[in-house]
Structure formats: C-alpha cells, structure tokens
Protein backbone atom coordinates (compact mmCIF):
# COMPACT_ATOMS: atom_id res chain seq x y z
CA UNK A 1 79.19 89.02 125.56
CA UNK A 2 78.36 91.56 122.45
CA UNK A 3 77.13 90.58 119.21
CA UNK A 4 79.04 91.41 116.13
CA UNK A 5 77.43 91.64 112.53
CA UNK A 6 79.10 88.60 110.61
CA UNK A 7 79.71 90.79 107.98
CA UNK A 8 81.96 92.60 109.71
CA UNK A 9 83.76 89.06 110.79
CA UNK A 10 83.51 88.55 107.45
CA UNK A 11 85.46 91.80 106.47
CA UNK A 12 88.15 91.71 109.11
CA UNK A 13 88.61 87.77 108.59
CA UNK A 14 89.24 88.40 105.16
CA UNK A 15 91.79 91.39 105.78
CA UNK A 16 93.64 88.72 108.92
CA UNK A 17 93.51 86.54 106.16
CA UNK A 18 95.50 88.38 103.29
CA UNK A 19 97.89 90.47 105.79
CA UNK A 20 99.17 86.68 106.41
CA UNK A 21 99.86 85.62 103.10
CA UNK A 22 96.49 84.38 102.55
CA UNK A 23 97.30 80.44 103.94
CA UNK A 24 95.35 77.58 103.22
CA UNK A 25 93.45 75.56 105.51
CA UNK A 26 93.24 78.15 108.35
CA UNK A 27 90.13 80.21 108.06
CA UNK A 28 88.85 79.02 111.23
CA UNK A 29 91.87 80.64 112.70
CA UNK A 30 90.73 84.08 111.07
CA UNK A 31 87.36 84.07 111.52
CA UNK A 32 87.89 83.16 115.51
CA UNK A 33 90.66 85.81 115.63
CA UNK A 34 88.12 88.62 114.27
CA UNK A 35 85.04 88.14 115.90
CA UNK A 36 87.19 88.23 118.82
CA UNK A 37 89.23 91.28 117.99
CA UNK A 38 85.42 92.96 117.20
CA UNK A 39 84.16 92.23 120.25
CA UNK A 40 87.05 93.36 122.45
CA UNK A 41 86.50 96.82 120.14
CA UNK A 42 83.02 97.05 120.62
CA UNK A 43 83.30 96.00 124.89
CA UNK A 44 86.02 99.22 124.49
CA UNK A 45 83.89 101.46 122.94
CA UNK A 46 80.81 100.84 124.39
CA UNK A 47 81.49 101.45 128.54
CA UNK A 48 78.42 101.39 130.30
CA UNK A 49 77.48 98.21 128.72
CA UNK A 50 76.52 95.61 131.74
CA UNK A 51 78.86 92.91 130.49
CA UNK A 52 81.69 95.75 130.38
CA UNK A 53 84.05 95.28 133.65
C-alpha cells in the first residue's frame, strides 16, 4: 500500500476534524479517515503503480 507524508494526515485530519464540529475524543477517527482518504488519492493518481489494481 502507498506511503503518505504524516503531515499531510496531519493537514487533512485537522480539516475532517473542524468540518465536524471539531468533537472531542475522536481524533483517532480523523486521523484513520485521512490517511485513508490520501492513500485512495494517491493509488488514483498514480496508475501504473504495482499495488494499483
């Protein structure tokens, strides 16, 4: 599976975060939801990739 750069996790867990009415106690939740949503982007953008169906 591709490698993201955590600050980009960082970045888009942070944005998850606030477009939810920044909620306590769930930043696993973000952080889980944008590294995945980064990897399906990169997978998308990134075709010839061996670990790209």
């Amino acid at each position: 599976m591709s490698q993201v750069d955590l600050e980009d996790v960082r970045a888009r867990a942070y944005k998850l975060w606030e477009e939810a009415g920044r909620p306590e106690g769930r930043i696993d939740e973000f952080w889980f939801e944008a590294e995945q949503r980064l990897k399906e982007e990169s997978l998308s953008r990134d075709p010839k990739r061996p670990d790209n169906p």
